[in-house]
Protein backbone atom coordinates (compact mmCIF):
# COMPACT_ATOMS: atom_id res chain seq x y z
CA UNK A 1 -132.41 22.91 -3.11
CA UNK A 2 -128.52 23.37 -3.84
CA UNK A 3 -127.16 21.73 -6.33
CA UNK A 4 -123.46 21.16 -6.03
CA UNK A 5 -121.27 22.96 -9.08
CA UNK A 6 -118.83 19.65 -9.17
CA UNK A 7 -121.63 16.90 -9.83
CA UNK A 8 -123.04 18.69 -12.31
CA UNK A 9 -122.24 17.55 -16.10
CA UNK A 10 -118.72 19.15 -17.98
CA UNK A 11 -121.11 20.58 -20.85
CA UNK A 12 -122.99 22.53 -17.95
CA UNK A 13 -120.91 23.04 -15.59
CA UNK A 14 -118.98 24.79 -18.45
CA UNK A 15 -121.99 26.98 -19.76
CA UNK A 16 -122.72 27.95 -15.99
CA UNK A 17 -119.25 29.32 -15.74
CA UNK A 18 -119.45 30.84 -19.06
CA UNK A 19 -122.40 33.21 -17.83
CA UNK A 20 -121.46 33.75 -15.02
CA UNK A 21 -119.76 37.01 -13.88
CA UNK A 22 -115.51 37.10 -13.85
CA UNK A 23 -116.17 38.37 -9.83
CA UNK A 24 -118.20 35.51 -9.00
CA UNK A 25 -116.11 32.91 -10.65
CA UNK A 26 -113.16 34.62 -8.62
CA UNK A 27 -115.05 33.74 -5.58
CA UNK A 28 -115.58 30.75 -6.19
CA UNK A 29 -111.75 29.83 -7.07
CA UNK A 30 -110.86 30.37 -3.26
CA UNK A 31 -113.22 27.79 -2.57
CA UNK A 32 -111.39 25.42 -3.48
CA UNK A 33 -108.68 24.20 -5.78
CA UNK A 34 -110.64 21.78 -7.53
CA UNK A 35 -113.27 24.57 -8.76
CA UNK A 36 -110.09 26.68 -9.29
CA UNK A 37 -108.96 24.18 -12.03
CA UNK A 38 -112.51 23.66 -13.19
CA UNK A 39 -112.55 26.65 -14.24
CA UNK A 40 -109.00 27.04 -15.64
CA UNK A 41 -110.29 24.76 -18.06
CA UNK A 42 -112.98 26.77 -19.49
CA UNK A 43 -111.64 29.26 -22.25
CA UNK A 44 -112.95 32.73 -21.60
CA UNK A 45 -112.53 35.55 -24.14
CA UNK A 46 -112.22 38.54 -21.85
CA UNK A 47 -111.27 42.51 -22.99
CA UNK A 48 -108.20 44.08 -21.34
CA UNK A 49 -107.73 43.75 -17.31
CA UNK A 50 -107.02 47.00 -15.60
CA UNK A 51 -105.03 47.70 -12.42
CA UNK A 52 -106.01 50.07 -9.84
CA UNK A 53 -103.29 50.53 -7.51
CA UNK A 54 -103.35 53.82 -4.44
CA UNK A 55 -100.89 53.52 -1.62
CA UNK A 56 -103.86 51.80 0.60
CA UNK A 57 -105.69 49.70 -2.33
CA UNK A 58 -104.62 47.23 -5.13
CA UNK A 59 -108.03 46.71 -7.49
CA UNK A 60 -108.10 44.20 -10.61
CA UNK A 61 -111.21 44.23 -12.62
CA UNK A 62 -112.02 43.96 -16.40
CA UNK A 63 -112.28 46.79 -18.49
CA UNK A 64 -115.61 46.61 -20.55
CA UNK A 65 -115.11 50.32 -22.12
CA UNK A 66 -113.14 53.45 -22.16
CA UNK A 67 -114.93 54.38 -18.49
CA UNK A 68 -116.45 50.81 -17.19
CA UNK A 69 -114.85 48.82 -15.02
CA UNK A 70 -116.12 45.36 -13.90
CA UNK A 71 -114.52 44.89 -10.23
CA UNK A 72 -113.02 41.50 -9.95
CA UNK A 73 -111.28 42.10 -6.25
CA UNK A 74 -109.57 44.24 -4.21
CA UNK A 75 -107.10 44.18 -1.17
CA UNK A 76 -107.45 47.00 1.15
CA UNK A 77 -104.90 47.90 4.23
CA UNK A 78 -106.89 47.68 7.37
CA UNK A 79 -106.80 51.03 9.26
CA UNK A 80 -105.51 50.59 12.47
CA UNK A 81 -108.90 51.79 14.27
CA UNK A 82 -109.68 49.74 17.32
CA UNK A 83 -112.31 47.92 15.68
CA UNK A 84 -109.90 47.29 13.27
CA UNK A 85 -107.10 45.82 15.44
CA UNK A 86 -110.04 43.55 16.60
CA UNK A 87 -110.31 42.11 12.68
CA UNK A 88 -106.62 41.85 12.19
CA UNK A 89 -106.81 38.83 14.55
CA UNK A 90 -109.45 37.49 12.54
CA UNK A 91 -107.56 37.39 9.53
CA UNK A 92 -107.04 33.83 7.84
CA UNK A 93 -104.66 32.60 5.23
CA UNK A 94 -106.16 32.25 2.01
CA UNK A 95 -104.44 30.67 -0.82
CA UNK A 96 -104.07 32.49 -4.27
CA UNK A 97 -101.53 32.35 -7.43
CA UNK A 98 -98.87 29.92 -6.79
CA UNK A 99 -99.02 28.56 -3.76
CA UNK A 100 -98.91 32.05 -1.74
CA UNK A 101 -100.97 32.19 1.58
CA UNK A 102 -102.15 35.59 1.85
CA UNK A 103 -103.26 36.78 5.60
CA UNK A 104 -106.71 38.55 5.36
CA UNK A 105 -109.90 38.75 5.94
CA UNK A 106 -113.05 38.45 2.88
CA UNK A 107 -116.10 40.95 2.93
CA UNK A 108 -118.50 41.00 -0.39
CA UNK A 109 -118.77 44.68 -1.75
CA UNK A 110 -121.27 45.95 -4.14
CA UNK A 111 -119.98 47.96 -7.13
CA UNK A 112 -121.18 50.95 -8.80
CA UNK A 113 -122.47 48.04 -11.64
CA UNK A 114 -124.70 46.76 -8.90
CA UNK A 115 -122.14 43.35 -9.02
CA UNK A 116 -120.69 41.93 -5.97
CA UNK A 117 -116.97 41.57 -5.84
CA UNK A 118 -114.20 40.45 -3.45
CA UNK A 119 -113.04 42.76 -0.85
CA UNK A 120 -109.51 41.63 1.07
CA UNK A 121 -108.54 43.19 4.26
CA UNK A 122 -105.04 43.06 4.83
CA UNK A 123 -102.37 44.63 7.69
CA UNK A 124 -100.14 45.56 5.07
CA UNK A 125 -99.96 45.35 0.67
CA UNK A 126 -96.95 43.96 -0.45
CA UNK A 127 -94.89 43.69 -3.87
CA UNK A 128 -96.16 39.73 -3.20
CA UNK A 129 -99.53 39.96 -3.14
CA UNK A 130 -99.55 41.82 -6.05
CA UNK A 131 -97.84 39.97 -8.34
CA UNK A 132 -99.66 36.53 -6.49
CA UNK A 133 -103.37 38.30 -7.01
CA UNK A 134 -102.19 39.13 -11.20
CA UNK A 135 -101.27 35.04 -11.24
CA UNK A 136 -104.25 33.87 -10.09
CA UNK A 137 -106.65 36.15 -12.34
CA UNK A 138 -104.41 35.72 -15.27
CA UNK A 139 -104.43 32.13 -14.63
CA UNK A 140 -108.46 31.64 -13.71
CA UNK A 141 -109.31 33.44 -17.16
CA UNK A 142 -106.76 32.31 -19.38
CA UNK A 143 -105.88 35.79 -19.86
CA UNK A 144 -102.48 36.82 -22.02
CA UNK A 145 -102.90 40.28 -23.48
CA UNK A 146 -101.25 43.35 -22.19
CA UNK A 147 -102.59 45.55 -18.57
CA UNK A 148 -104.02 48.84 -17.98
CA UNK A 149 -103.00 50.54 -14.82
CA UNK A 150 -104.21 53.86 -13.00
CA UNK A 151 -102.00 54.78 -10.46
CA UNK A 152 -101.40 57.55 -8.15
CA UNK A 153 -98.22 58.18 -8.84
CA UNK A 154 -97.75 61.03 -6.22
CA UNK A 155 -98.22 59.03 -3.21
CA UNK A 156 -96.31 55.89 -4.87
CA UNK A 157 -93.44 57.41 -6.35
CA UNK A 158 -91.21 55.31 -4.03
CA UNK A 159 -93.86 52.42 -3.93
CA UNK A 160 -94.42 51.40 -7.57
CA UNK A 161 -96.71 48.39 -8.16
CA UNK A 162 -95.53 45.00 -8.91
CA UNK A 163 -97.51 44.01 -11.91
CA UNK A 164 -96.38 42.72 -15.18
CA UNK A 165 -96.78 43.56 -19.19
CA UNK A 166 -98.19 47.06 -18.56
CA UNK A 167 -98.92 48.75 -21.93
CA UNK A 168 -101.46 51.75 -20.97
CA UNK A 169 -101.38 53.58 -17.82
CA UNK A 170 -103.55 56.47 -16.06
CA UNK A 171 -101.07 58.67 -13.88
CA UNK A 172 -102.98 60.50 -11.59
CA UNK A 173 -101.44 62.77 -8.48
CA UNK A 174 -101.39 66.84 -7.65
CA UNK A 175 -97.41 67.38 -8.24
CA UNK A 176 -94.47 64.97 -9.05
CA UNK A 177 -91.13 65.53 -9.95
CA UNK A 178 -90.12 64.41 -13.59
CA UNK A 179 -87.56 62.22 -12.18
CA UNK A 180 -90.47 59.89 -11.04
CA UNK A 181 -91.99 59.97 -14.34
CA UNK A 182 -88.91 59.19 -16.35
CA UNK A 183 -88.45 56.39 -13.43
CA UNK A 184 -92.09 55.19 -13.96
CA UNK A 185 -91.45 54.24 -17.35
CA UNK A 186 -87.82 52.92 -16.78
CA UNK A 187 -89.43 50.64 -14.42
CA UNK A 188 -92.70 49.61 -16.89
CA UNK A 189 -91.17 49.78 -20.77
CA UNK A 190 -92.82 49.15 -24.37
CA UNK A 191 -95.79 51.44 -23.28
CA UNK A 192 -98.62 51.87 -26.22
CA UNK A 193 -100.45 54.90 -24.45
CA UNK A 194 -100.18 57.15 -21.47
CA UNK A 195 -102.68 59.43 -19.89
CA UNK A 196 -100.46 61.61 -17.38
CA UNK A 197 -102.42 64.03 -15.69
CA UNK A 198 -100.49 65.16 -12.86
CA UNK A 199 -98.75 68.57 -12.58
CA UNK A 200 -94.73 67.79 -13.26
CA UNK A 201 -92.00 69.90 -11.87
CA UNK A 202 -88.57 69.78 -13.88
CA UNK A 203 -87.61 69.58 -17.58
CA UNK A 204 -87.60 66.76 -19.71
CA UNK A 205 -84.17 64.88 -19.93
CA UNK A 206 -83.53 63.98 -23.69
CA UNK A 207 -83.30 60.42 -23.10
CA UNK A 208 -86.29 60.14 -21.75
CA UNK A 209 -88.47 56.94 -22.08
CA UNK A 210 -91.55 59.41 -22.64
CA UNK A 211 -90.47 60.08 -26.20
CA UNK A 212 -91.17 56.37 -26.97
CA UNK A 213 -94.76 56.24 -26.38
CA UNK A 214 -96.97 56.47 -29.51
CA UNK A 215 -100.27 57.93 -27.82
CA UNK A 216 -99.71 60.10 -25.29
CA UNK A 217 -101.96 62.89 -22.72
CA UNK A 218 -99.10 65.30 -21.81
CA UNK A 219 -98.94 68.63 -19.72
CA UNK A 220 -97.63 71.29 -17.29
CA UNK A 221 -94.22 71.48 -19.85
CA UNK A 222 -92.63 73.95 -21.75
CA UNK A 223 -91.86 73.40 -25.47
CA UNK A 224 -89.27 70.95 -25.32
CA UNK A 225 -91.86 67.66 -25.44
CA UNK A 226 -93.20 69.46 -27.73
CA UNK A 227 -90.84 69.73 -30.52
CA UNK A 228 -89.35 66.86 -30.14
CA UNK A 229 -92.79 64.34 -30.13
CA UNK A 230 -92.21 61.49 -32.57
CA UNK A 231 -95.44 59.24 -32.13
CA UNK A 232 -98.70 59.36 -33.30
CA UNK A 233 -101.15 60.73 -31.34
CA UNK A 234 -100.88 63.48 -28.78
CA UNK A 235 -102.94 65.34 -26.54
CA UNK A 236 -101.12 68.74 -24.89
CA UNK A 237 -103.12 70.25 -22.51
CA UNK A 238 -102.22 72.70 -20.29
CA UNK A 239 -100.01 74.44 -22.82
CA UNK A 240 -97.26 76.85 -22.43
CA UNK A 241 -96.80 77.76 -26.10
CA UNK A 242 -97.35 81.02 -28.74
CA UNK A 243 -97.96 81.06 -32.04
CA UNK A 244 -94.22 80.21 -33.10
CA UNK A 245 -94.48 77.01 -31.72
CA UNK A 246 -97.39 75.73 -33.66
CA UNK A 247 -96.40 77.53 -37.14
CA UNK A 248 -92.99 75.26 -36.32
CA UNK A 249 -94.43 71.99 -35.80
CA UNK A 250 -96.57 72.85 -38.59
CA UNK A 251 -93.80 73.77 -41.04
CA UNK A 252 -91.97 70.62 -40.01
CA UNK A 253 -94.90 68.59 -40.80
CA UNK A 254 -95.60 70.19 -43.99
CA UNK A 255 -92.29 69.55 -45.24
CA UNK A 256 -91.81 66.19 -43.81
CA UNK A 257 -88.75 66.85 -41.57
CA UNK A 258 -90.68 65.54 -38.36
CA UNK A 259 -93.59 64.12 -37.01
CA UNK A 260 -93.96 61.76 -39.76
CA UNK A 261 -96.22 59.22 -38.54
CA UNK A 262 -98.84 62.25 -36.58
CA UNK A 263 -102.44 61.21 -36.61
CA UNK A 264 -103.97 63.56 -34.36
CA UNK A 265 -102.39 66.40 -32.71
CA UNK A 266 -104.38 68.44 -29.62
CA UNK A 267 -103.22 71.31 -28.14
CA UNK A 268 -105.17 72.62 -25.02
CA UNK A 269 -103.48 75.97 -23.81
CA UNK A 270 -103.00 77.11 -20.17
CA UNK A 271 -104.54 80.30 -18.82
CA UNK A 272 -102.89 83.63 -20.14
CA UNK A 273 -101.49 81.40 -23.52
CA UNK A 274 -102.76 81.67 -26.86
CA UNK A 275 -102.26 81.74 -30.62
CA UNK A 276 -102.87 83.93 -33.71
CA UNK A 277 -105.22 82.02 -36.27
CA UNK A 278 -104.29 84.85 -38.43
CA UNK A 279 -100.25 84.45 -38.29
CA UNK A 280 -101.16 80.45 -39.21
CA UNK A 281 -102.97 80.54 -41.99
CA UNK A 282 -100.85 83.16 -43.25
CA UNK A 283 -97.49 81.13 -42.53
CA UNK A 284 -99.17 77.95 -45.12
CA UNK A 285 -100.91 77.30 -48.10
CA UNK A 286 -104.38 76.56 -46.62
CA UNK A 287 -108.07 76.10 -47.86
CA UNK A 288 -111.07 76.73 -45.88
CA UNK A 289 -113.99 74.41 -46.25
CA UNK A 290 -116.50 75.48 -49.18
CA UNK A 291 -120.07 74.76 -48.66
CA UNK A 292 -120.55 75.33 -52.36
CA UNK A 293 -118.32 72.41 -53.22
CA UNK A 294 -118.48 69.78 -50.28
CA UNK A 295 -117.59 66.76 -52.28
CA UNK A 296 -114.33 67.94 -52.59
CA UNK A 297 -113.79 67.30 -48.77
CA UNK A 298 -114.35 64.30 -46.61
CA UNK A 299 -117.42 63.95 -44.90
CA UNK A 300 -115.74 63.14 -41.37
CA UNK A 301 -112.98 61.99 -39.48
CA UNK A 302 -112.71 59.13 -37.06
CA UNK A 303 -110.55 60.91 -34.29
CA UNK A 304 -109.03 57.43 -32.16
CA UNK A 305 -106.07 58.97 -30.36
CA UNK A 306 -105.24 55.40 -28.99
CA UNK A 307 -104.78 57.19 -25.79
CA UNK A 308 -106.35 54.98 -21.85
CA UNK A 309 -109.29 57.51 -20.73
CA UNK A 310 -110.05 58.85 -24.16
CA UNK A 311 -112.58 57.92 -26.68
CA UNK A 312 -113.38 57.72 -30.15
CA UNK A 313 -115.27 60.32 -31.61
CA UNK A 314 -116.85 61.49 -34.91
CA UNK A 315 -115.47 65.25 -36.24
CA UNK A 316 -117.83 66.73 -39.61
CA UNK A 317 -115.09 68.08 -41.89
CA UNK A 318 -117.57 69.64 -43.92
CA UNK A 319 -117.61 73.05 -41.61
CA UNK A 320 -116.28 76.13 -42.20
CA UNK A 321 -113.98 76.03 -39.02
CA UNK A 322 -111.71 73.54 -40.57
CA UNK A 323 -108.42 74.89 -43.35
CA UNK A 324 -106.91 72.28 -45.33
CA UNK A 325 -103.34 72.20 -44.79
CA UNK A 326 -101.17 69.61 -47.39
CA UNK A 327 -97.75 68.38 -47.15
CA UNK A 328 -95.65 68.90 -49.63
CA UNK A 329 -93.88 65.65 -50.79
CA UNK A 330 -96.70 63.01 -50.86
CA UNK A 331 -99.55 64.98 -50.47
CA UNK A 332 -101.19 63.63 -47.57
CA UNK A 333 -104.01 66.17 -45.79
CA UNK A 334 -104.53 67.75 -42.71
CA UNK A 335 -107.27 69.55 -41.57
CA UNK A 336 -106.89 72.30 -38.71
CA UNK A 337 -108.87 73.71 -36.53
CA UNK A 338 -108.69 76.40 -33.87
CA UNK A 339 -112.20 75.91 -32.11
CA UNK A 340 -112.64 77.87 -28.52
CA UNK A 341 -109.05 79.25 -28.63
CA UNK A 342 -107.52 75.85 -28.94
CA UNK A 343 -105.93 73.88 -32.04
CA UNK A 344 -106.32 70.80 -33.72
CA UNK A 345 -104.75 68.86 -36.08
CA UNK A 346 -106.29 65.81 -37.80
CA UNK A 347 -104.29 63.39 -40.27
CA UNK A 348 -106.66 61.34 -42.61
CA UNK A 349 -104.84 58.71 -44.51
CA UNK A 350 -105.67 60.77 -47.55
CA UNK A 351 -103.32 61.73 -50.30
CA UNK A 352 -103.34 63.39 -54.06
């Protein structure tokens, strides 16, 4: 037999909400408003909330790892189909965030994780719904931290999302001007990470908001990013660079006149480019790992670039592939690599 949520007891009413999944208590706060504040009032500790946003579909869902997302809802434009023409009439005003009665029409959808979620149909996605549908989940959960987004920024370059307190975003697309990626991050500022992975046309202007960002996925650009990267963390792929470039950054690091504050340093080159290991090691003062003496270098390094889409992961030191490289003025270590063409640079907070 049902039982009705409301008559239930606080103390279980509370733990039911607790364990129950953040879609299904989203459904449940259209029901009604009284549910809605019912659960308001239950204090949910929930990772980072991620926005999916294509010129068709808005998504909001809860990011559980690096690659899983837990589907809260979506809104979808209707395709004007004659079937769908038929549904458009059928849409009904629902009521979400403050107050704001949004046209559309509910279907339950099953997720890659198996869990049901909301599905919205709507004539049109608007800058309102948006920020309405980010109100009522922030509300519901009692959520405050910062948002991930993924957006394709190709087909929204004139159309950028209305959400708030974006820190990390995915920028997906085939080709974009740089103009709408300087204009990207004029619009969303203070990012922590960025994971660009669209080909850009145009140069860097010097200004730009890009040079801000501590842990950055970067591409499809001459040298210019390159020398001039001041954060922590970077991943280059797609390179356009020769050896002079790296023994550069490398000198400048080694002698402390830039790139202070580098952790990790990847540099993926594009077909046709690539470097002289030789002309490297030659250029610095470097020491290749001894297996004869492997206390004298750390076992591994924890490689976090801090970058949305990219994991940790666990790199043995102890391995002949890997030179020692030292800088100069405090001593700190670096360890290089230049495995499958490619080069690496990792930063341990180690110093003599």
């Amino acid at each position: 037999m049902p039982i009705s949520l409301l008559k239930l007891p606080s103390v279980i009413r509370d733990e039911v909400f607790r364990n129950s999944k953040c879609s299904h208590l989203f459904q449940l706060s259209l029901c009604s408003l009284r549910l809605r504040k019912y659960i308001e009032r239950v204090k949910f500790t929930i990772p980072k909330l991620r926005y999916e946003v294509t010129e068709d579909r808005f998504l909001v869902g809860i990011l559980r790892d690096v690659c899983h997302i837990e589907t809260i809802a979506t809104i979808e434009e209707v395709i004007c189909t004659d079937q769908q023409i038929k549904e458009l009439a059928l849409l009904k005003d629902v009521k979400i965030g403050d107050g704001y009665y949004m046209p559309t029409k509910f279907h339950l959808r099953i997720g890659t994780n198996e869990i049901p979620h909301i599905f919205m149909a709507v004539a049109e996605i608007n800058g309102r719904m948006q920020s309405e549908l980010q109100k009522h989940v922030t509300s519901l959960f009692d959520y405050c931290g910062s948002n991930k987004l993924k957006i394709d920024i190709e087909e929204l370059s004139n159309k950028l999302p209305n959400v708030v307190n974006v820190r990390d975003s995915v920028l997906e697309g085939w080709k974009v001007d740089m103009s709408v990626i300087d204009a990207f991050f004029k619009r969303f500022p203070n990012h922590r990470s960025a994971n660009i992975k669209a080909t850009i046309n145009g140069e860097l202007p010097e200004n730009s908001a890009l040079f801000d960002i501590q842990h950055i996925s970067f591409g499809n650009q001459s040298s210019y990013y390159f020398q001039r990267f001041r954060g922590r963390n970077l991943v280059f792929h797609k390179a356009k660079l020769d050896t002079s470039y790296i023994i550069d950054f490398l000198s400048k690091w080694v002698h402390s006149i830039a790139y202070h504050d580098l952790e990790t340093l990847t540099v993926l080159f594009n077909l046709g480019f690539s470097i002289s290991k030789g002309s490297i090691l030659e250029a610095f003062e470097t020491k290749q790992y001894d297996s004869l003496n492997p206390l004298d270098w750390p076992e591994s390094f924890l490689c976090d670039p801090k970058i949305i889409g990219y994991r940790q992961r666990h790199i043995p030191l102890r391995n002949e592939m890997f030179f020692e490289i030292k800088r100069k003025n405090d001593g700190r270590k670096g360890y290089i690599n230049f495995e499958d063409g490619d080069f690496e640079l990792f930063v341990p907070n180690i110093t003599e």
